[in-house]
Protein backbone atom coordinates (compact mmCIF):
# COMPACT_ATOMS: atom_id res chain seq x y z
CA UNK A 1 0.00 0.00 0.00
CA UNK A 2 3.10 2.59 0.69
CA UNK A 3 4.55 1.50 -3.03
CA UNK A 4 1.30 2.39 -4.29
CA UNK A 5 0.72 5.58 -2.45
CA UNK A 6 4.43 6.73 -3.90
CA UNK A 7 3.36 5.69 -7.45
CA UNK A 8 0.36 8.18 -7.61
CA UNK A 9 2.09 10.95 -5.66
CA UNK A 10 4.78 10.80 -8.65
CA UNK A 11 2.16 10.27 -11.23
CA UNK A 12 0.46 13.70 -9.73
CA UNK A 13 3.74 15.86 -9.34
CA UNK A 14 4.83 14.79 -12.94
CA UNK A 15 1.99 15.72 -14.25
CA UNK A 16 2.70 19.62 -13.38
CA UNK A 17 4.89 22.04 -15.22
CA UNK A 18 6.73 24.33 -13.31
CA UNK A 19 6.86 27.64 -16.33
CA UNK A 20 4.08 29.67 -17.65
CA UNK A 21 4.11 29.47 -20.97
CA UNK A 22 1.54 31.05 -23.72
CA UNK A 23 0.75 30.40 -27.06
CA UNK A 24 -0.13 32.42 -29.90
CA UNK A 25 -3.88 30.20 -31.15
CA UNK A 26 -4.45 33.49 -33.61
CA UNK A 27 -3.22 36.36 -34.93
CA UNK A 28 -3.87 38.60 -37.93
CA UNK A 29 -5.08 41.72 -39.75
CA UNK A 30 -7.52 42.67 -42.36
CA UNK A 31 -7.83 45.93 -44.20
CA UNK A 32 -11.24 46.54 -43.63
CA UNK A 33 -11.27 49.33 -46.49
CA UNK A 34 -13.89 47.10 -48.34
CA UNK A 35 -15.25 45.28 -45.31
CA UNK A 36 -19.31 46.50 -44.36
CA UNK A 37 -19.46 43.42 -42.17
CA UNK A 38 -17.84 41.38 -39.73
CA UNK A 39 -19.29 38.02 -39.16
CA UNK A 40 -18.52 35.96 -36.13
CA UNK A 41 -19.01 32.37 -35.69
CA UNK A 42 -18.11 31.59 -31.95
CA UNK A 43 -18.05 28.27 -29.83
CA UNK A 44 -16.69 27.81 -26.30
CA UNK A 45 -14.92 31.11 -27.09
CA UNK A 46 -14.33 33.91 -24.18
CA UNK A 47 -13.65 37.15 -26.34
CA UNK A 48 -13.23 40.99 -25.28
CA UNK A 49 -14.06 42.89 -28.50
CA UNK A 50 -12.80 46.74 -28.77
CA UNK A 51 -12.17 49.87 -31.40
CA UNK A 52 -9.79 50.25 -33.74
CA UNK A 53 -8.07 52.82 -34.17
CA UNK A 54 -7.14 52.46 -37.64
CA UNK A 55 -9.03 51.05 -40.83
CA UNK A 56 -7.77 47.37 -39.95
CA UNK A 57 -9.70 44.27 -38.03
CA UNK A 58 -7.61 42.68 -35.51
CA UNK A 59 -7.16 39.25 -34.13
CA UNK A 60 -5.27 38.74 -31.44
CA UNK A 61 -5.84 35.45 -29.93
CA UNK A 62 -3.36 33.93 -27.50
CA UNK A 63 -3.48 31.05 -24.13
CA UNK A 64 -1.51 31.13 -20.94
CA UNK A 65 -0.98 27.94 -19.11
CA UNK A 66 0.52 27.65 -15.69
CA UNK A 67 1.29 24.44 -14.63
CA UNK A 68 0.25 22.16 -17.75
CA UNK A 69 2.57 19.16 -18.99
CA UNK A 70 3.55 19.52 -22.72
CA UNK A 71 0.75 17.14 -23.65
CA UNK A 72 -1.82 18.70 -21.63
CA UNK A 73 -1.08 21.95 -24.01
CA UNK A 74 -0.81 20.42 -26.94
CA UNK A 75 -3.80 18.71 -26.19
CA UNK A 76 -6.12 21.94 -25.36
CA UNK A 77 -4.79 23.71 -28.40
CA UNK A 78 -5.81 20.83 -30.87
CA UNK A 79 -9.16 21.17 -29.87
CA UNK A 80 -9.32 24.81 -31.17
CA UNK A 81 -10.22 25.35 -34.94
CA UNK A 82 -10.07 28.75 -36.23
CA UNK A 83 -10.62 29.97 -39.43
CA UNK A 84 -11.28 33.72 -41.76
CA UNK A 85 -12.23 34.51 -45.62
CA UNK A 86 -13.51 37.87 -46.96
CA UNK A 87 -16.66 36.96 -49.14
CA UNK A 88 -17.42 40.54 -51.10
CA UNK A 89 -17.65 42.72 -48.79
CA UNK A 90 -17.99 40.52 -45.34
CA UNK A 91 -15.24 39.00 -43.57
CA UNK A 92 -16.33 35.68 -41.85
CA UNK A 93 -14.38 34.95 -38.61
CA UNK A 94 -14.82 31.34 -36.97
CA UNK A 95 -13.54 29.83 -33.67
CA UNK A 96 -14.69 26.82 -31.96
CA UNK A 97 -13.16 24.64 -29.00
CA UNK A 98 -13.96 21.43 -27.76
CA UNK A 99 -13.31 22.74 -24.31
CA UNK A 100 -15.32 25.97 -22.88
CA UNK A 101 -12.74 28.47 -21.81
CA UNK A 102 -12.91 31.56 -19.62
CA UNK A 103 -11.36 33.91 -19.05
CA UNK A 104 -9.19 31.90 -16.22
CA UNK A 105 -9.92 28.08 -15.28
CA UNK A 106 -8.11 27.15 -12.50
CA UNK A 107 -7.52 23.06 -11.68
CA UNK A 108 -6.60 21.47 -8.37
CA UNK A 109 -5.30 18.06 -8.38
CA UNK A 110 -5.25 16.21 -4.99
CA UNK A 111 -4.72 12.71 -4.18
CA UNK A 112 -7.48 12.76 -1.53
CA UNK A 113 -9.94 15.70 -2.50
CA UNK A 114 -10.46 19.15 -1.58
CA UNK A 115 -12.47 20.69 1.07
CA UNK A 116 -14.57 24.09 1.08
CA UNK A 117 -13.48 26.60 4.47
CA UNK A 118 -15.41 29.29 4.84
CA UNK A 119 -14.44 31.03 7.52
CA UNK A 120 -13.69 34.12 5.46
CA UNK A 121 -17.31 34.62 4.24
CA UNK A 122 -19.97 36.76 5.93
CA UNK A 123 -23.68 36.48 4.86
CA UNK A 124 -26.03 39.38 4.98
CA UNK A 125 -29.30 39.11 7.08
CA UNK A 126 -31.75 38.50 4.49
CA UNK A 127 -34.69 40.96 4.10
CA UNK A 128 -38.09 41.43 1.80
CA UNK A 129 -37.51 44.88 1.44
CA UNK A 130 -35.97 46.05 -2.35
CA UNK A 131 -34.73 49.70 -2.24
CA UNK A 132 -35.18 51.58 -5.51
CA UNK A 133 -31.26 52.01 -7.19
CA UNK A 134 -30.21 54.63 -9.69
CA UNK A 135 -29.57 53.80 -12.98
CA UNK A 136 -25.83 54.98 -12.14
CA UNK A 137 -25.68 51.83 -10.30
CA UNK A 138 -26.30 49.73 -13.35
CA UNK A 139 -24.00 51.36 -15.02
CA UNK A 140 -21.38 50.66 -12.21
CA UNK A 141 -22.52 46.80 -12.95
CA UNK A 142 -21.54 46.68 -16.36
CA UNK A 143 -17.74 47.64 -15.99
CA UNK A 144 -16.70 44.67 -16.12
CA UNK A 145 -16.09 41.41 -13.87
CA UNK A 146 -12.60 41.42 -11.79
CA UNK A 147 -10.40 38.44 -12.14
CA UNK A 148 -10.01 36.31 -8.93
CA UNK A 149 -6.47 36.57 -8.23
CA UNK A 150 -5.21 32.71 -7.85
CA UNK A 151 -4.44 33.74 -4.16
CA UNK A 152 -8.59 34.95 -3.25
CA UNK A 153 -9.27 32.20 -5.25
CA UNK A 154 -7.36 29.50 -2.45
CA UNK A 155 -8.62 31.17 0.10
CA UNK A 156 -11.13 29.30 1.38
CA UNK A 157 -10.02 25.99 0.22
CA UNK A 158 -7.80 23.49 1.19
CA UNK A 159 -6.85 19.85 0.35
CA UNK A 160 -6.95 16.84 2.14
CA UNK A 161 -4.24 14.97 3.52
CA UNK A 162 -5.35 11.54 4.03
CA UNK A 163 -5.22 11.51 7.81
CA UNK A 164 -8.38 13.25 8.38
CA UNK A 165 -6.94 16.69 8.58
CA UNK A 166 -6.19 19.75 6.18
CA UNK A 167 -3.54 21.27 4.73
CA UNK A 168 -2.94 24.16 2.19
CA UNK A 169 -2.95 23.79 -1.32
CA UNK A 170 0.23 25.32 -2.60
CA UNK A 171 0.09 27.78 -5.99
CA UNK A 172 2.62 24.78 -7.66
CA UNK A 173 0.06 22.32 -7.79
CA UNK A 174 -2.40 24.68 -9.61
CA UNK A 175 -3.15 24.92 -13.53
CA UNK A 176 -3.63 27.53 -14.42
CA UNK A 177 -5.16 28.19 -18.26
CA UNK A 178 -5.20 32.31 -19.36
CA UNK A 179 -7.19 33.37 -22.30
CA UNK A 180 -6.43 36.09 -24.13
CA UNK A 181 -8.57 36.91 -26.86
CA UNK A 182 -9.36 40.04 -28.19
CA UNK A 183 -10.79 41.37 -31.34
CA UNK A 184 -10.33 45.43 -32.99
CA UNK A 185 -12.57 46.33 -35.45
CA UNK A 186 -13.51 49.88 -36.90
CA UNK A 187 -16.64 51.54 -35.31
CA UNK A 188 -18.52 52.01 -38.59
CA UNK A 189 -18.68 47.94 -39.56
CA UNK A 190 -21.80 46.32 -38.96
CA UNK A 191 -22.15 43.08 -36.90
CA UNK A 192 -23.28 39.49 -36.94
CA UNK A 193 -22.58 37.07 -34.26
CA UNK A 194 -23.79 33.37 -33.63
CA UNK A 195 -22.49 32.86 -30.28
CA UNK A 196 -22.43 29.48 -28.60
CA UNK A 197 -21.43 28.60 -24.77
CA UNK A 198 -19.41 31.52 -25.20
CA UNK A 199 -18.60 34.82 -23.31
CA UNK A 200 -18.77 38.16 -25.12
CA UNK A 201 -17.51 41.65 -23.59
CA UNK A 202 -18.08 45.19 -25.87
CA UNK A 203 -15.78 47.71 -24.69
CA UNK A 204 -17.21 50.35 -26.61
CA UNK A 205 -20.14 51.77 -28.19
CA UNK A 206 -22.21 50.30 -31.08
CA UNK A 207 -23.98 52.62 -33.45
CA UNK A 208 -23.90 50.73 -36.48
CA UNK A 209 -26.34 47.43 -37.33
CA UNK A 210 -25.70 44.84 -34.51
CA UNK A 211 -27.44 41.09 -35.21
CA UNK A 212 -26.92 38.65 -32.55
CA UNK A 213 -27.75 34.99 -32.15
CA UNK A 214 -26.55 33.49 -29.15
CA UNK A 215 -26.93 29.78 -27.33
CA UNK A 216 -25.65 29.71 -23.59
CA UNK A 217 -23.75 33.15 -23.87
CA UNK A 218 -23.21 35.82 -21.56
CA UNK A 219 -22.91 39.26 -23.27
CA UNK A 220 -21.73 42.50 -21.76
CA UNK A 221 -22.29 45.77 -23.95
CA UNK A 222 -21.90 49.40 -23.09
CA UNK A 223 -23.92 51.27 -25.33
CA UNK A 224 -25.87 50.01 -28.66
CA UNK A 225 -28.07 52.66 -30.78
CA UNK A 226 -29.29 51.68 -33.91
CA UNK A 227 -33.17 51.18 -35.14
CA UNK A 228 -31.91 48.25 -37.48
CA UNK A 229 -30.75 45.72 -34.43
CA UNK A 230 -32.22 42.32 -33.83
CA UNK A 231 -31.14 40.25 -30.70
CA UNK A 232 -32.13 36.58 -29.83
CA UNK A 233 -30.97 35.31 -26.69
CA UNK A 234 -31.10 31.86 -25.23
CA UNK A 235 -30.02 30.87 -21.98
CA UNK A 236 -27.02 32.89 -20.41
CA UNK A 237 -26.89 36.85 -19.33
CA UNK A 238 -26.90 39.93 -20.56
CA UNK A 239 -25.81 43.11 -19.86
CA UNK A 240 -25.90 47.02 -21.17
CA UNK A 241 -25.46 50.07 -19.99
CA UNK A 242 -27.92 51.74 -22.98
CA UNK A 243 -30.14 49.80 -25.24
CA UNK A 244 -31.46 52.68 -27.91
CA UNK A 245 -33.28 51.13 -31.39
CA UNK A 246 -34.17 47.64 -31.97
CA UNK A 247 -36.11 44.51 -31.27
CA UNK A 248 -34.48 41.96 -28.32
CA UNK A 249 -35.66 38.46 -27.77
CA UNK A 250 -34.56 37.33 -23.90
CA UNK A 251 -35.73 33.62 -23.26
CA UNK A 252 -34.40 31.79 -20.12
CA UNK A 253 -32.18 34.34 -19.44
CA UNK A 254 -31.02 34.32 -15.43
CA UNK A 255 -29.98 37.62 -15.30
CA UNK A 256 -30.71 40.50 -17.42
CA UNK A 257 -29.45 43.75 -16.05
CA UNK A 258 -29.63 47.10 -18.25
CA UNK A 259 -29.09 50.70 -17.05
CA UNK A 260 -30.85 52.60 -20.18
CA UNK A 261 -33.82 51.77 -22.56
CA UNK A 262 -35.62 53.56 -25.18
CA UNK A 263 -37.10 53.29 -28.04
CA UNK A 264 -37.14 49.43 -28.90
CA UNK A 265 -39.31 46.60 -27.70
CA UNK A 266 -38.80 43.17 -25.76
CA UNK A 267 -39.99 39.84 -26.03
CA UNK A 268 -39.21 37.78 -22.99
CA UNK A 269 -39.98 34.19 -21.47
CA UNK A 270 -39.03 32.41 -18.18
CA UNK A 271 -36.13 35.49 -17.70
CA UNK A 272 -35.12 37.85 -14.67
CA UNK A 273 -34.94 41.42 -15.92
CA UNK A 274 -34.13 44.62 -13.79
CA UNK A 275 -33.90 48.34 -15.81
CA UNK A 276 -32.44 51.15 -14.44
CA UNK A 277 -34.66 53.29 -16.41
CA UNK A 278 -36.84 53.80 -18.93
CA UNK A 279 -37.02 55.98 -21.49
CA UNK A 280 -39.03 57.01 -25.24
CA UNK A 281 -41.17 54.96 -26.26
CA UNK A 282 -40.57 51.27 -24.57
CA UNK A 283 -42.75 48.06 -24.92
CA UNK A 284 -41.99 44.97 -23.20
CA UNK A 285 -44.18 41.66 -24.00
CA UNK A 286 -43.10 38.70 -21.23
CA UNK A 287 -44.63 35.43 -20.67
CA UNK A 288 -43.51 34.37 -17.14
CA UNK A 289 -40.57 36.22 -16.41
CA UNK A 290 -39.86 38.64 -13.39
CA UNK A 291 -39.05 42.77 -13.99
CA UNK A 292 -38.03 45.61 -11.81
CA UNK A 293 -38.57 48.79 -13.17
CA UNK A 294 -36.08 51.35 -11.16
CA UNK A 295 -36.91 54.68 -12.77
CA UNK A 296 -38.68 56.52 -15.20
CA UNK A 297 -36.84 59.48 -17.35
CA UNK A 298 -37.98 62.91 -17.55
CA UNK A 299 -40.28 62.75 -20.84
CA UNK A 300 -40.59 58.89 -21.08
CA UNK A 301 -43.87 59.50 -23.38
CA UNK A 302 -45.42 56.16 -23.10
CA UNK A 303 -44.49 52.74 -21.93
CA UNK A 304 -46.66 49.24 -22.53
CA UNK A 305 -46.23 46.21 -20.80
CA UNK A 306 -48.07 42.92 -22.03
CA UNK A 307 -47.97 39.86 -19.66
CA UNK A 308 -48.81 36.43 -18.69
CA UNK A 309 -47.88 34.88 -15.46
CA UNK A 310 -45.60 37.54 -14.65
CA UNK A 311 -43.95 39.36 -12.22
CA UNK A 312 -43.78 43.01 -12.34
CA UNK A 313 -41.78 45.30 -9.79
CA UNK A 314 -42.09 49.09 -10.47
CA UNK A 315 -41.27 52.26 -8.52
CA UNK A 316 -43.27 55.69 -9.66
CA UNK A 317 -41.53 57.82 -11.79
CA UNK A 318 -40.23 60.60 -9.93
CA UNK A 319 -40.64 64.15 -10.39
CA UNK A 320 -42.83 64.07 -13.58
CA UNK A 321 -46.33 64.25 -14.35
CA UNK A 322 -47.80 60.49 -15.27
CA UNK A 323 -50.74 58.61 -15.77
CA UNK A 324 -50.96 54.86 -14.82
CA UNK A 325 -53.25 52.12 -15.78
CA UNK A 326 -53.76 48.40 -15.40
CA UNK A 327 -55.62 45.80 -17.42
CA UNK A 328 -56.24 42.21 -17.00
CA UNK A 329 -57.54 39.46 -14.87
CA UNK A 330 -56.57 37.25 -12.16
CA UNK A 331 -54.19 39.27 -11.11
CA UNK A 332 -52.55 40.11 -7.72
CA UNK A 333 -51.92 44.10 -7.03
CA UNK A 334 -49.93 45.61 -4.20
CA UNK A 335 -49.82 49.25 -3.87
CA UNK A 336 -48.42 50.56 -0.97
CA UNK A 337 -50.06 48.51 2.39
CA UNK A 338 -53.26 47.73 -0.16
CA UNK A 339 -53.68 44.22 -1.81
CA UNK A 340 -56.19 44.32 -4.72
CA UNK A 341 -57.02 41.04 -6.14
CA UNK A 342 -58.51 41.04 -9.67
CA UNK A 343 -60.73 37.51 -9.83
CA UNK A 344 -60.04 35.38 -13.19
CA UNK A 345 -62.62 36.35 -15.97
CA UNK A 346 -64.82 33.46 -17.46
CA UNK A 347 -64.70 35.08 -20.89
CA UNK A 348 -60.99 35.48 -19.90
CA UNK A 349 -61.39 38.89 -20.91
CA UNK A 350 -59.36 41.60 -19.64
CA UNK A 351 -60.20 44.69 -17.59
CA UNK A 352 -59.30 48.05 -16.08
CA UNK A 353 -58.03 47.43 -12.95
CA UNK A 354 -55.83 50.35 -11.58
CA UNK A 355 -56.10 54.00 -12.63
CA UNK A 356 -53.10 56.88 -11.44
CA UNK A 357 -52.50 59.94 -12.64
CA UNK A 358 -54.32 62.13 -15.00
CA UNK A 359 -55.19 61.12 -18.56
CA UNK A 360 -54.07 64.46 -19.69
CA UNK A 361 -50.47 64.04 -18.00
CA UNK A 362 -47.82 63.60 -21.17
CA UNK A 363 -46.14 60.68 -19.75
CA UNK A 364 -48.37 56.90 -20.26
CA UNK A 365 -47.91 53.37 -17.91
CA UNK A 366 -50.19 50.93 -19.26
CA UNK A 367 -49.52 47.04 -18.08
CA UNK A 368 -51.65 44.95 -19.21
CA UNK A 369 -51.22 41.75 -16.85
CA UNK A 370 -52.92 37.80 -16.91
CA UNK A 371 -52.23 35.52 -14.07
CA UNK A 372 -49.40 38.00 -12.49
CA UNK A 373 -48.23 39.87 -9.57
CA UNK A 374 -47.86 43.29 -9.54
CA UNK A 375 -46.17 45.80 -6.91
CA UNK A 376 -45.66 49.38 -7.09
CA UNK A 377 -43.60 51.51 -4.98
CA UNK A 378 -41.94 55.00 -4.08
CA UNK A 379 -38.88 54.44 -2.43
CA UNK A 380 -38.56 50.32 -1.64
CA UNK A 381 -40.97 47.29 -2.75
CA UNK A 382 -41.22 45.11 0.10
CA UNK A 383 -42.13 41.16 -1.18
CA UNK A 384 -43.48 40.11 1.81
CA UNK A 385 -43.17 35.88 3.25
């Protein structure tokens, strides 16, 4: 049993490499003189995507690993197949890898496992009480996700020793695998992306036509304004600090966190949605998905809300003249310390329920709501038991 303990503790410390060492996966230029469209074809990719500063497209496409045996390497960089042709006057861009990567993926290997310690952590006392936030703070949200240094990330954990006890897991007998991946491309070039089990971060604005497809994808954008842009997301997040122009499909999205809308609409199922504010001219249909509507802009004109089996959250625009109304049936309002319960219809025909406001005031809420909650609020929304 001592021979055979010695043969897997010199199977496991042969098996790490003691240099960092990164590898170039992709890299090249494309006068985009004649290019109207970049088209991107991503699988398992984790890509930052940023301006050029000159009339070229830029890939720049590179691995770290930390810690990974020759094989290992060689092994994680045949599974990635990339690929680019101009075709007229689109260049078509495709990446795929048979393993997901991050941004950093960090592997422990321990002979006898590894234990969670969280003596470091501190947990909130949990309330029902949701405080209205500015759309600043959304906008603080969508900076950008900090990298766990590989120190916070060992913090808390520690391996196993065999004899019942613990010990600490030493930064040698990590892997670490570094992506570096990003992609420069002129601001005036439309875009097309098909995006699976991916990872997507915009790093500046987007005023030209954006179409996006995406499977499993997180997405982080800072602004997008164009009337032309179609969005249809499955699965995943999504974030943006302005959504102006265009039509977005959300469907089983976890989180969807945006600190400006205006003038688009949004078709949602089964997805978790909280806006900063709203602006011009917004419609939102949802079929079973949950909203929080923060705050209401100066001269938001009108916005429209058609549900079914929803959730609605919504503070009262502040400082502004408005005028709020509610349709439906079987429906469950809260308005300040009053509960209002609209019974089902037998026609299943829909109703006025609420009225606020003046009809004459400029600025419209109409939500027109089937087998939902609803909650208004000034300054918090409290969700009760």
């Amino acid at each position: 049993m001592k021979n055979q303990f010695k043969i897997l503790l010199l199977m496991l410390i042969t098996s790490w490499s003691i240099n960092a060492q990164k590898h170039d996966v992709y890299n090249m230029s494309f006068d985009a003189q004649n290019i109207k469209i970049l088209d991107l074809d991503l699988d398992g990719t984790y890509v930052g995507i940023e301006e050029s500063k000159d009339d070229k497209i830029y890939f720049e496409y590179s691995i770290e690993f930390d810690n990974y045996s020759k094989k290992e390497i060689e092994k994680q960089l045949e599974g990635i197949n990339t690929s680019a042709q101009i075709v007229e006057d689109k260049l078509i861009f495709k990446t795929s890898s048979t393993n997901v990567l991050s941004d950093v993926v960090y592997s422990i290997e321990s002979l006898f496992g590894i234990t969670f310690e969280g003596n470091n952590i501190s947990f909130k006392e949990p309330t029902n009480k949701h405080w209205r936030k500015s759309k600043q703070y959304f906008y603080s949200l969508n900076d950008g996700s900090k990298i766990k240094s590989l120190k916070e990330y060992l913090k808390n954990l520690k391996g196993l020793d065999g004899k019942g006890g613990t010990k600490k897991i030493e930064k040698k007998n990590v892997k670490t695998l570094k992506t570096n991946f990003i992609i420069k491309l002129p601001s005036d070039i439309d875009l097309r992306v098909v995006a699976v089990n991916s990872h997507l971060t915009f790093k500046f604005d987007l005023t030209t036509q954006v179409n996006i497809n995406s499977r499993n994808t997180n997405l982080m954008f800072m602004g997008i304004t164009n009337p032309l842009n179609n969005f249809d997301i499955v699965n995943g997040k999504f974030k943006s600090n302005e959504l102006d122009g265009g039509a977005y499909k959300f469907n089983h999205l976890s989180d969807v966190q945006i600190a400006e809308v205006q003038n688009l609409t949004i078709d949602s199922e089964f997805s978790t949605m909280k806006i900063g504010e709203v602006g011009e001219h917004v419609r939102i249909v949802d079929f079973n998905g949950k909203f929080w509507i923060h705050n209401f802009s100066e001269n938001f004109k009108n916005f429209q809300m058609d549900t079914e089996y929803s959730e609605i959250n919504v503070f009262y625009p502040e400082d502004n003249d408005f005028f709020l109304t509610t349709f439906g049936h079987d429906t469950v309002h809260y308005t300040d310390n009053l509960i209002t319960k609209i019974s089902p219809s037998k026609k299943n025909e829909s109703s006025k329920m609420m009225i606020m406001g003046k009809e004459t005031n400029p600025n419209k809420i109409q939500i027109n709501a089937v087998y939902g909650i609803i909650r208004f609020g000034k300054d918090f929304i409290e969700l009760g038991e």
